[in-house]
PDB file of N, CA and C in Angstrom:
ATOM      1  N   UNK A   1     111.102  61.313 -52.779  1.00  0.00           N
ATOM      2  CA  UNK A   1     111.373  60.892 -51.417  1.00  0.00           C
ATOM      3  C   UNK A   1     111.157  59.394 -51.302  1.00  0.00           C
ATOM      4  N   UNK A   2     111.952  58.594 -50.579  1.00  0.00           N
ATOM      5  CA  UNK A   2     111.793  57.153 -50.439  1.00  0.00           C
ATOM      6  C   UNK A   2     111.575  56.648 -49.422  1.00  0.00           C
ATOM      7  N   UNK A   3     110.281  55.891 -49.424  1.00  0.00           N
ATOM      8  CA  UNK A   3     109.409  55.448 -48.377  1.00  0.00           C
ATOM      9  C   UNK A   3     110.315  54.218 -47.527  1.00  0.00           C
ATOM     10  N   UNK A   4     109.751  54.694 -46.321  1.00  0.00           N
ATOM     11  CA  UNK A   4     110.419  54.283 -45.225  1.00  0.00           C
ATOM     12  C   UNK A   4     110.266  52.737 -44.958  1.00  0.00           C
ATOM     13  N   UNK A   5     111.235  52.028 -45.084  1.00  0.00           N
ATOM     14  CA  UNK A   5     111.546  50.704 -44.526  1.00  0.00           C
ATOM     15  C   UNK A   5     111.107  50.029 -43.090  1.00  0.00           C
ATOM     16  N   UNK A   6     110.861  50.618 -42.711  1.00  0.00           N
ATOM     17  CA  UNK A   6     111.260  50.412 -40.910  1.00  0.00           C
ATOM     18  C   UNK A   6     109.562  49.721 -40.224  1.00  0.00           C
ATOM     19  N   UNK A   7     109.564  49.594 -39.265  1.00  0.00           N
ATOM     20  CA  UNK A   7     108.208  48.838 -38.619  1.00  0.00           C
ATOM     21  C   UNK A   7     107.225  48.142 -39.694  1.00  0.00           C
ATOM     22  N   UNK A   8     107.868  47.122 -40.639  1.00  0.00           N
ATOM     23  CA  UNK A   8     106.886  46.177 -41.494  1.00  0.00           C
ATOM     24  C   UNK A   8     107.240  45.181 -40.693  1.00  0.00           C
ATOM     25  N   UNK A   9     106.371  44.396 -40.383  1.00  0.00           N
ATOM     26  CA  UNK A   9     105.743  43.100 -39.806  1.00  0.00           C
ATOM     27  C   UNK A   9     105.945  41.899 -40.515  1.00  0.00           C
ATOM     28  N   UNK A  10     106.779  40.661 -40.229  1.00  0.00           N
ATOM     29  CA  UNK A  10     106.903  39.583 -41.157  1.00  0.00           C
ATOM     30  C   UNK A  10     106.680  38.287 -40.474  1.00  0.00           C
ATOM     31  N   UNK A  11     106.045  37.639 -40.814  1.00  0.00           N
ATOM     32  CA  UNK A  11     105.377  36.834 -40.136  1.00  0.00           C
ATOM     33  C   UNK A  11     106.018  35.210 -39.870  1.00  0.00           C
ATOM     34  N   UNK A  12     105.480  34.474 -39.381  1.00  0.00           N
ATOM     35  CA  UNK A  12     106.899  33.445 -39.227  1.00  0.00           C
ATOM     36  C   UNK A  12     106.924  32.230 -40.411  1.00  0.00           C
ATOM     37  N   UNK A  13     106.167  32.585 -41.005  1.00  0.00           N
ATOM     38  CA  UNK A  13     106.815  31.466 -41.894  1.00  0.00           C
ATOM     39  C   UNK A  13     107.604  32.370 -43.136  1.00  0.00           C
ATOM     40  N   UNK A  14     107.850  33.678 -42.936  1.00  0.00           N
ATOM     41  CA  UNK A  14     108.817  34.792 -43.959  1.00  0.00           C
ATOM     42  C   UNK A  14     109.788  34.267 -42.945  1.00  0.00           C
ATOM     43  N   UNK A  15     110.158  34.841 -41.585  1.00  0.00           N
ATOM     44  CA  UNK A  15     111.066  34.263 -40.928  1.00  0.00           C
ATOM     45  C   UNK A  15     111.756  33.273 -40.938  1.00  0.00           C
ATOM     46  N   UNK A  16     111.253  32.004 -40.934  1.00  0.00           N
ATOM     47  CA  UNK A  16     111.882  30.744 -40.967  1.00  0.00           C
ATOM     48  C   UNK A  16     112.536  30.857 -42.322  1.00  0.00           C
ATOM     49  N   UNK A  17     111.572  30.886 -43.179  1.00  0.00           N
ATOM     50  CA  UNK A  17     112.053  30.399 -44.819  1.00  0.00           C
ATOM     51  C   UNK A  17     113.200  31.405 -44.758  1.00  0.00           C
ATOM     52  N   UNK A  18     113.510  32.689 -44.287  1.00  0.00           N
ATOM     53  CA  UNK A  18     114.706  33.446 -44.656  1.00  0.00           C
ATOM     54  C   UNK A  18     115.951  32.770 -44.146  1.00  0.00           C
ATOM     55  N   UNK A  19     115.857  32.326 -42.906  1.00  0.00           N
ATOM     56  CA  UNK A  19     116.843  31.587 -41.662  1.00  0.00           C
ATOM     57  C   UNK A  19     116.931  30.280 -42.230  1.00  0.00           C
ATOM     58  N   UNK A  20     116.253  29.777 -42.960  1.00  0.00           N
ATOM     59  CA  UNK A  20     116.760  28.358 -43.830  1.00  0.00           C
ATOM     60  C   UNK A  20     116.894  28.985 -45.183  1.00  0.00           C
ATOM     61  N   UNK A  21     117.049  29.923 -45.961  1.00  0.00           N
ATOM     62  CA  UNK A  21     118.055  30.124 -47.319  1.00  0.00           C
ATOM     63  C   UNK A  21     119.372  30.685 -46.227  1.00  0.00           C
ATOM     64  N   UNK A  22     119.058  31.311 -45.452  1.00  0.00           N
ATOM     65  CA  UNK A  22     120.859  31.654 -44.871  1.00  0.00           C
ATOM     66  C   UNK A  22     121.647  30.392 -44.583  1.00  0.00           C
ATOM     67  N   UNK A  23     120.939  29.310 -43.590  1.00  0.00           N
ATOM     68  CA  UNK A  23     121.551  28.334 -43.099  1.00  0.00           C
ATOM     69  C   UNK A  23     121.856  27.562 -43.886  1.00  0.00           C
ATOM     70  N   UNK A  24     120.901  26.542 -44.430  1.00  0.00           N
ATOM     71  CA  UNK A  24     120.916  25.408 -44.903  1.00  0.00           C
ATOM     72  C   UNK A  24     121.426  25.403 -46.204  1.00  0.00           C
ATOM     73  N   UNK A  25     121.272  26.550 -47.317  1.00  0.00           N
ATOM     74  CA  UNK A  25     121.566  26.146 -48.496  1.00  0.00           C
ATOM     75  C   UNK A  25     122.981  27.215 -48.697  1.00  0.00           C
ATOM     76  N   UNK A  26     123.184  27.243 -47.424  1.00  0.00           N
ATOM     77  CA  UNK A  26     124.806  27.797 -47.915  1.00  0.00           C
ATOM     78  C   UNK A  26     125.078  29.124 -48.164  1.00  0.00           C
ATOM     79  N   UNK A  27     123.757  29.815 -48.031  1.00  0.00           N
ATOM     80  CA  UNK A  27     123.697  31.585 -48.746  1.00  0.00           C
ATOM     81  C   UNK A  27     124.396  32.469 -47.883  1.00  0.00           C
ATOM     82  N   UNK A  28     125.276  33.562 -48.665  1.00  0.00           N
ATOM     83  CA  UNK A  28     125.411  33.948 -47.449  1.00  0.00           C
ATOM     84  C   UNK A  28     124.510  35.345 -46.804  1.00  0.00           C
ATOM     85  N   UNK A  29     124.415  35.236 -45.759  1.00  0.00           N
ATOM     86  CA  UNK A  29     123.481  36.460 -45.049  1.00  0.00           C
ATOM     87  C   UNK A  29     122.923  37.236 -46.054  1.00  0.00           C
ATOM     88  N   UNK A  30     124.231  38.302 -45.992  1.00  0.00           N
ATOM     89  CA  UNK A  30     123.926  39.527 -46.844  1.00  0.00           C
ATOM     90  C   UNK A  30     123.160  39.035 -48.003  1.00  0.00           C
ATOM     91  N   UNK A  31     123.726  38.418 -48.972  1.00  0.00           N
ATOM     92  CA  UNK A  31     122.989  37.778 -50.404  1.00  0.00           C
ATOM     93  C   UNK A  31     121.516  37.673 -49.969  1.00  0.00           C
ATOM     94  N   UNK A  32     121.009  36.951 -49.088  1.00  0.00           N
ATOM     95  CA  UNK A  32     119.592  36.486 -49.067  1.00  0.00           C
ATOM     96  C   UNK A  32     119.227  37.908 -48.104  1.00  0.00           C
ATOM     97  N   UNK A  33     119.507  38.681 -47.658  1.00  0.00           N
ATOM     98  CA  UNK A  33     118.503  39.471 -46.831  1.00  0.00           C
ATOM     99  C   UNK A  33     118.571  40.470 -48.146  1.00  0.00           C
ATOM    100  N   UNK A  34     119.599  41.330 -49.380  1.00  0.00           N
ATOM    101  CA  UNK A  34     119.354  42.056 -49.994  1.00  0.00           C
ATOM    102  C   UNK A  34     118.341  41.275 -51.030  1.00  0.00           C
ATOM    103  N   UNK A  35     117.991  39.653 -51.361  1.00  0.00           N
ATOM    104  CA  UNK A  35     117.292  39.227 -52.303  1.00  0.00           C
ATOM    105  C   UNK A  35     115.813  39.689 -51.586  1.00  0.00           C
ATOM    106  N   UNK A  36     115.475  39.481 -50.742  1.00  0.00           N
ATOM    107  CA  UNK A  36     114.324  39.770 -49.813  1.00  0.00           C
ATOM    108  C   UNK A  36     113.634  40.764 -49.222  1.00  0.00           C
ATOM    109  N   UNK A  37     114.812  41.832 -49.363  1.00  0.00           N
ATOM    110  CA  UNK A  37     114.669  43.053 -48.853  1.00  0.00           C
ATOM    111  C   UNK A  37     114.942  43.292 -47.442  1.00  0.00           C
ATOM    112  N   UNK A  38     115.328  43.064 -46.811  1.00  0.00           N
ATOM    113  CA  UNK A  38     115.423  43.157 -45.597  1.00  0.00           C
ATOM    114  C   UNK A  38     116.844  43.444 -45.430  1.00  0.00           C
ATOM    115  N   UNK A  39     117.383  44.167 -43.965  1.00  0.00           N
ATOM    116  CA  UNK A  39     118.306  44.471 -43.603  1.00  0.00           C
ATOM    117  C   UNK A  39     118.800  43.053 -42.452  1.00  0.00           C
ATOM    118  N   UNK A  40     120.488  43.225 -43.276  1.00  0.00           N
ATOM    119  CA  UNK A  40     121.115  42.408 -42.744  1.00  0.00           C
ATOM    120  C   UNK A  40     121.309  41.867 -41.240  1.00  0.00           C
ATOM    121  N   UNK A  41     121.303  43.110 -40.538  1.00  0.00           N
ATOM    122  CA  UNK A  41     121.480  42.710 -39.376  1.00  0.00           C
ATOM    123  C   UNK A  41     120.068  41.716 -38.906  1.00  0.00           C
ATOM    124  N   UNK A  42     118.648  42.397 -38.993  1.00  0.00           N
ATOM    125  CA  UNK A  42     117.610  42.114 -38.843  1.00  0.00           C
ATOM    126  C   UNK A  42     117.756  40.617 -39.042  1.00  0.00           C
ATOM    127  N   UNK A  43     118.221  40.027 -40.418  1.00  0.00           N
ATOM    128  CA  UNK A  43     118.319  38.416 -40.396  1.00  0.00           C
ATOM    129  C   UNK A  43     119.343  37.832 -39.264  1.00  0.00           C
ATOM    130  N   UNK A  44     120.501  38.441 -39.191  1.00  0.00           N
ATOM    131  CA  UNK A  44     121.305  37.767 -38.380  1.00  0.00           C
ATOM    132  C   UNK A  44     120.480  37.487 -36.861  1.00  0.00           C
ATOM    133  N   UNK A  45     119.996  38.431 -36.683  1.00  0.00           N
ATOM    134  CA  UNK A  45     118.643  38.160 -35.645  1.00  0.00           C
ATOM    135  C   UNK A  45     118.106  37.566 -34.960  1.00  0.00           C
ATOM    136  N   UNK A  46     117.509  37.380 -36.151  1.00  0.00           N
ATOM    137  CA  UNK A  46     116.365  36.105 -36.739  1.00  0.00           C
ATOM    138  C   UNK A  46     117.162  34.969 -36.478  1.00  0.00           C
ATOM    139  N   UNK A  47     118.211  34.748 -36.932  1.00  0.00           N
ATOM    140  CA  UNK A  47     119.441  33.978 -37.353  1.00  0.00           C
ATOM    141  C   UNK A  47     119.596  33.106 -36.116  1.00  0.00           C
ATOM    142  N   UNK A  48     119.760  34.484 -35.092  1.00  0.00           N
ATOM    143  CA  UNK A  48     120.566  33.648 -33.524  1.00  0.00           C
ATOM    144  C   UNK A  48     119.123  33.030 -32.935  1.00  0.00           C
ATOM    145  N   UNK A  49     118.445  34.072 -33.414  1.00  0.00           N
ATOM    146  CA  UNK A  49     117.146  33.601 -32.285  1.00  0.00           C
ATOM    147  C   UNK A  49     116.213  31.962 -32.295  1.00  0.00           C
ATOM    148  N   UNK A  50     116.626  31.826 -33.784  1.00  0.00           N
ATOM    149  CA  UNK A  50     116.077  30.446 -34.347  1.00  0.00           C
ATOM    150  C   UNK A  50     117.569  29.416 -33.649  1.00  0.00           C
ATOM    151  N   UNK A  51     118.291  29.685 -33.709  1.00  0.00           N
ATOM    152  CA  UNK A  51     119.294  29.113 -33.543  1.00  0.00           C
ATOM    153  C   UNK A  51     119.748  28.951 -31.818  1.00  0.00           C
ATOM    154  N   UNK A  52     119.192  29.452 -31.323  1.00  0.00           N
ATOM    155  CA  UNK A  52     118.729  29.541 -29.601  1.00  0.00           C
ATOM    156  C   UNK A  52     117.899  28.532 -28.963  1.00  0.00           C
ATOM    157  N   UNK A  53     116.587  28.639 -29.965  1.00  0.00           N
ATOM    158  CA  UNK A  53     115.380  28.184 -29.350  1.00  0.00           C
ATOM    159  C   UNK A  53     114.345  27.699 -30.796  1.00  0.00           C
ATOM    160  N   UNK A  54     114.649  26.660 -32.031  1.00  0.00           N
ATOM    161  CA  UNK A  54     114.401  26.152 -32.940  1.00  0.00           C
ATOM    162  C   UNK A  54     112.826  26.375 -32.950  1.00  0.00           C
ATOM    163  N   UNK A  55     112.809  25.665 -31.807  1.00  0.00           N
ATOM    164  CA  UNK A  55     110.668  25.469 -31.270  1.00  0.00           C
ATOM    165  C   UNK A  55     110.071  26.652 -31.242  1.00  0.00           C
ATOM    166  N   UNK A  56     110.346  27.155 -30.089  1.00  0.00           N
ATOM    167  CA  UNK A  56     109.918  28.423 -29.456  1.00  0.00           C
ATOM    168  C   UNK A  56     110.061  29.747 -30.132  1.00  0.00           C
ATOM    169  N   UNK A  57     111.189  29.909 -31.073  1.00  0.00           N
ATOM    170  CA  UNK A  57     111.611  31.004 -31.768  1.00  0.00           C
ATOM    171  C   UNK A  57     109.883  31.699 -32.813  1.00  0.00           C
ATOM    172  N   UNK A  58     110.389  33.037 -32.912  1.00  0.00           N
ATOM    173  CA  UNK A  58     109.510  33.590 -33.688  1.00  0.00           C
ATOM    174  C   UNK A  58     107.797  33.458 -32.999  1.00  0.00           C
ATOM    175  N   UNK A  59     107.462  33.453 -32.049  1.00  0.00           N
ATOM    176  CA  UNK A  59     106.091  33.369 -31.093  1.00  0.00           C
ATOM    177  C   UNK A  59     104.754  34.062 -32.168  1.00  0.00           C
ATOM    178  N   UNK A  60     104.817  35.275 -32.398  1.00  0.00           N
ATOM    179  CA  UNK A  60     103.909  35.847 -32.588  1.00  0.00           C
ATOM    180  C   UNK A  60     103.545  37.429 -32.100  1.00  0.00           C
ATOM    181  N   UNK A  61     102.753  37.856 -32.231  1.00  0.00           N
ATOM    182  CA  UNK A  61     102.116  39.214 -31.237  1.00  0.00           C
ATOM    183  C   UNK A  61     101.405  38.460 -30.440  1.00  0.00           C
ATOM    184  N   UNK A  62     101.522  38.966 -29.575  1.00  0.00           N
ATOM    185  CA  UNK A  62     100.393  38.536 -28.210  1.00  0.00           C
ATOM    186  C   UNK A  62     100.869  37.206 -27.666  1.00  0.00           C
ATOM    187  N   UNK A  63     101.532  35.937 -28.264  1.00  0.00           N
ATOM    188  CA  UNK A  63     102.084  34.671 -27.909  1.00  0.00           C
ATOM    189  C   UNK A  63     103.260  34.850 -26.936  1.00  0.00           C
ATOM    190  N   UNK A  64     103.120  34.009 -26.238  1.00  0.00           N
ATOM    191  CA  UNK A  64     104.829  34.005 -25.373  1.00  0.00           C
ATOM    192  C   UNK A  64     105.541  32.494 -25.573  1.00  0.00           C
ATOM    193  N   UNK A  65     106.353  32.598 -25.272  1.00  0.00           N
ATOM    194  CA  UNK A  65     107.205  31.153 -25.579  1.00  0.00           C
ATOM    195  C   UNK A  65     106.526  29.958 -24.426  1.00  0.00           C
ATOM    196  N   UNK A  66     106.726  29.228 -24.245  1.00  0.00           N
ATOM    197  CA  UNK A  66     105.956  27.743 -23.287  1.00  0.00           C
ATOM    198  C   UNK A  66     106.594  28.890 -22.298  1.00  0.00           C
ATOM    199  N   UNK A  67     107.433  29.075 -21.524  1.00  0.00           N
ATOM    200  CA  UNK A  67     108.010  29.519 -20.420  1.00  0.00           C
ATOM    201  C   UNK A  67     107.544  30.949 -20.096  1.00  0.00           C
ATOM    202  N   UNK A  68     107.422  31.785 -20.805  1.00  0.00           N
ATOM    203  CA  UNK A  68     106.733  32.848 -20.810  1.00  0.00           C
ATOM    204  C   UNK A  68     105.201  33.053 -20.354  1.00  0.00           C
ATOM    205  N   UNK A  69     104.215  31.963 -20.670  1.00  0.00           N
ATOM    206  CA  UNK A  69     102.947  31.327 -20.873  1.00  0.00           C
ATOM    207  C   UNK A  69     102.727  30.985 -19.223  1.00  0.00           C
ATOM    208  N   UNK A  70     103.753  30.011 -19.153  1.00  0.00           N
ATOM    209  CA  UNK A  70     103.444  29.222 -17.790  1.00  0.00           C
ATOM    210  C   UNK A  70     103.659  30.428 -16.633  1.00  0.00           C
ATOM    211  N   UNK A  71     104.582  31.307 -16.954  1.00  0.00           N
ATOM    212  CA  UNK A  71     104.630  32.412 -15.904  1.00  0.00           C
ATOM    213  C   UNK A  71     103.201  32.868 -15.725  1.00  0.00           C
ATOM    214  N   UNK A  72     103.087  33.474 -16.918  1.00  0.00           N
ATOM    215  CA  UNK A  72     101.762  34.197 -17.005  1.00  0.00           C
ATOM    216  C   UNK A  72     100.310  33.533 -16.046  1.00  0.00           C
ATOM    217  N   UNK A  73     100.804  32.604 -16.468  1.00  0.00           N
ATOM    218  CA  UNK A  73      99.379  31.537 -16.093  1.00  0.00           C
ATOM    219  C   UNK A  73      99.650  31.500 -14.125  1.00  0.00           C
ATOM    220  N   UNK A  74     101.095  31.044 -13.543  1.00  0.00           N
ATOM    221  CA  UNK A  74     101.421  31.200 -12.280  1.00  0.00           C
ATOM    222  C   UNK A  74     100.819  32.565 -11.428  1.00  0.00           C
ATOM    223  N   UNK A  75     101.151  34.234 -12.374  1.00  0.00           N
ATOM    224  CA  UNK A  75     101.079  34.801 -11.830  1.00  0.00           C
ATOM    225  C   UNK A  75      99.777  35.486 -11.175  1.00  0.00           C
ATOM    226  N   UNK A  76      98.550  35.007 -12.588  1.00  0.00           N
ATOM    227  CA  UNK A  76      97.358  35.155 -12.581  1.00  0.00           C
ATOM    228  C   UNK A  76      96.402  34.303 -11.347  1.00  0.00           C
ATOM    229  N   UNK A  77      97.404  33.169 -11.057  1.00  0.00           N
ATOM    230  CA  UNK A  77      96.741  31.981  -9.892  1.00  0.00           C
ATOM    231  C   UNK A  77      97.210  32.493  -8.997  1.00  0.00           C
ATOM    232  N   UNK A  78      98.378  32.987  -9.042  1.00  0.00           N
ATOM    233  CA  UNK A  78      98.982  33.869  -7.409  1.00  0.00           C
ATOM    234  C   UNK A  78      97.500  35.257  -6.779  1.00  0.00           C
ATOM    235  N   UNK A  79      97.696  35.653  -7.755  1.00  0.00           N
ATOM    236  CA  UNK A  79      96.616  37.001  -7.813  1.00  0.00           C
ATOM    237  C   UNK A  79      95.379  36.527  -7.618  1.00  0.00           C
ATOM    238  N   UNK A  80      94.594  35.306  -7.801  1.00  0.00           N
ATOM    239  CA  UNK A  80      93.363  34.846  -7.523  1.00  0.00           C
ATOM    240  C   UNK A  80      93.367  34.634  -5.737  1.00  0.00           C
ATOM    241  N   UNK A  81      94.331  33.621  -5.909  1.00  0.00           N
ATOM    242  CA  UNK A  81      94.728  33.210  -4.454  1.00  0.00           C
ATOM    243  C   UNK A  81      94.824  34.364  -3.121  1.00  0.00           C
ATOM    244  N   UNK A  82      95.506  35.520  -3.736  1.00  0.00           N
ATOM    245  CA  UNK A  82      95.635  36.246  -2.682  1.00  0.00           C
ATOM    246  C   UNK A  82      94.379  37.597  -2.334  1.00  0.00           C
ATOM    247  N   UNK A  83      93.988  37.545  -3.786  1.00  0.00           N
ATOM    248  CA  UNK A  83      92.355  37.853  -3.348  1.00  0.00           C
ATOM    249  C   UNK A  83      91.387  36.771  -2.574  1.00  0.00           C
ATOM    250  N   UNK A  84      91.736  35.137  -3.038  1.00  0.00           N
ATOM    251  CA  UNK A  84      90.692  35.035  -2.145  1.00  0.00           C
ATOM    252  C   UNK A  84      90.909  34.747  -0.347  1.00  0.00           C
ATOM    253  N   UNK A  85      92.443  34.799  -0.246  1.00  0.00           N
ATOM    254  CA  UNK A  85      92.851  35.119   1.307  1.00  0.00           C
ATOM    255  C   UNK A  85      92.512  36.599   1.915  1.00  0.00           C
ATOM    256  N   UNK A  86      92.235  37.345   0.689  1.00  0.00           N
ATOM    257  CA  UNK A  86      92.028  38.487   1.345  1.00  0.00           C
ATOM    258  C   UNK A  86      90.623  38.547   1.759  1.00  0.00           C
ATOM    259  N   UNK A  87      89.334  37.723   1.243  1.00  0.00           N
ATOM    260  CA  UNK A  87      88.166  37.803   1.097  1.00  0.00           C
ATOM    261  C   UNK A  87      88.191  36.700   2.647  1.00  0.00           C
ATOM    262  N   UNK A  88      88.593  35.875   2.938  1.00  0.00           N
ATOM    263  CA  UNK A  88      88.399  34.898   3.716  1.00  0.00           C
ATOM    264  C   UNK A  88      88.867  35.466   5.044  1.00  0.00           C
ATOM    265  N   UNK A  89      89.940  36.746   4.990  1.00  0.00           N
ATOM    266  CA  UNK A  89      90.139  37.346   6.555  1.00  0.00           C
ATOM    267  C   UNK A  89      89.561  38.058   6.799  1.00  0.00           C
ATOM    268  N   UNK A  90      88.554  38.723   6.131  1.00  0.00           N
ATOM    269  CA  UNK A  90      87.143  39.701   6.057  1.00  0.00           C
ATOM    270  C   UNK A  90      86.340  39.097   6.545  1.00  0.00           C
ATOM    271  N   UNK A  91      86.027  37.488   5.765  1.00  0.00           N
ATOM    272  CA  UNK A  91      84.493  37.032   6.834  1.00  0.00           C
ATOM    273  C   UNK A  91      85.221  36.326   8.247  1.00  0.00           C
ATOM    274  N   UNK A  92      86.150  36.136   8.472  1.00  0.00           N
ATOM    275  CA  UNK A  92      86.837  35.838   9.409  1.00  0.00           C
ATOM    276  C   UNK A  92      86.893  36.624  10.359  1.00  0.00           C
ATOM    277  N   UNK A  93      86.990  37.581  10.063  1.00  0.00           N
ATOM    278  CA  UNK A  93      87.094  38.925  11.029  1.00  0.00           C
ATOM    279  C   UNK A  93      85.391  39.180  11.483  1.00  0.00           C
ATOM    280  N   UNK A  94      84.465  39.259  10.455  1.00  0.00           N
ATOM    281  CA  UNK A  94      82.839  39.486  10.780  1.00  0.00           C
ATOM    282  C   UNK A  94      82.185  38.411  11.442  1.00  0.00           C
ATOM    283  N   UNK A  95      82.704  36.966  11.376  1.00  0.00           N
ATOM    284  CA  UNK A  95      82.277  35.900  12.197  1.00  0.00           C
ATOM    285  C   UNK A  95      82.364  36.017  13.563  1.00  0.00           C
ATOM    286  N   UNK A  96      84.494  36.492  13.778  1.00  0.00           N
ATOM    287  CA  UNK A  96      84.568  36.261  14.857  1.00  0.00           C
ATOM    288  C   UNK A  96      84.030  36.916  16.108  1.00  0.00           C
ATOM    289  N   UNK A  97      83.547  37.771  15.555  1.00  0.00           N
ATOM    290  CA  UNK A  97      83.266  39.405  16.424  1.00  0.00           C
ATOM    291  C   UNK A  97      82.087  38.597  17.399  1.00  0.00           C
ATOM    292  N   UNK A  98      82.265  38.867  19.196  1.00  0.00           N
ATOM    293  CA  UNK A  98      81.486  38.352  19.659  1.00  0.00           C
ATOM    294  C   UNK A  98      79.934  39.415  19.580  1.00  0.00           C
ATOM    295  N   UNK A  99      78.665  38.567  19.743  1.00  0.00           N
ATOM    296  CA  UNK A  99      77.377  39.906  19.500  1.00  0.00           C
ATOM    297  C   UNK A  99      77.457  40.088  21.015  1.00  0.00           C
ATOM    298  N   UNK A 100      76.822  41.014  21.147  1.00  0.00           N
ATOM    299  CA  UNK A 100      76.422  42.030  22.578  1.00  0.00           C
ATOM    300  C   UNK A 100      75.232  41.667  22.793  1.00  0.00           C
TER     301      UNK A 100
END
């Protein structure tokens, strides 16, 4: 029986170096993804995605691209903010109350 190909993890400098033997030295696809092991489409991929976004391409687990990041970071300050409006119409509300 022959062990399964599928969900191996390659990290970005396997990435890049594959996307520069396709590009730069002329190889074509197929040739360098069967030298490597990998399935063709998987490089073409790789291929567009480097070829999209040079910088940003290939992030990581857990990383997001600069734009991805800055969301993250917006949405977490939104969520502070509106807890602490929510905390501030609470003592707002217990201040205003006239005493008897």
């Amino acid at each position: 029986m022959q062990e399964r190909k599928g969900n191996r993890k390659y990290d970005k400098q396997f990435k890049e170096e594959a996307v520069r033997l396709a590009t730069e030295e002329g190889r074509k696809v197929t040739e360098v993804a069967r030298s490597l092991g990998i399935h063709e489409n998987l490089l073409r991929t790789w291929k567009r995605k480097y070829q999209e976004d040079p910088a940003g391409s290939f992030p990581g687990k857990g990383y997001l691209k600069p734009q991805g990041e800055e969301f993250r970071k917006l949405q977490k300050e939104n969520a502070n903010l509106k807890e602490d409006r929510k905390i501030l119409k609470k003592a707002l509300a217990i201040f205003s109350k006239h005493p008897k």
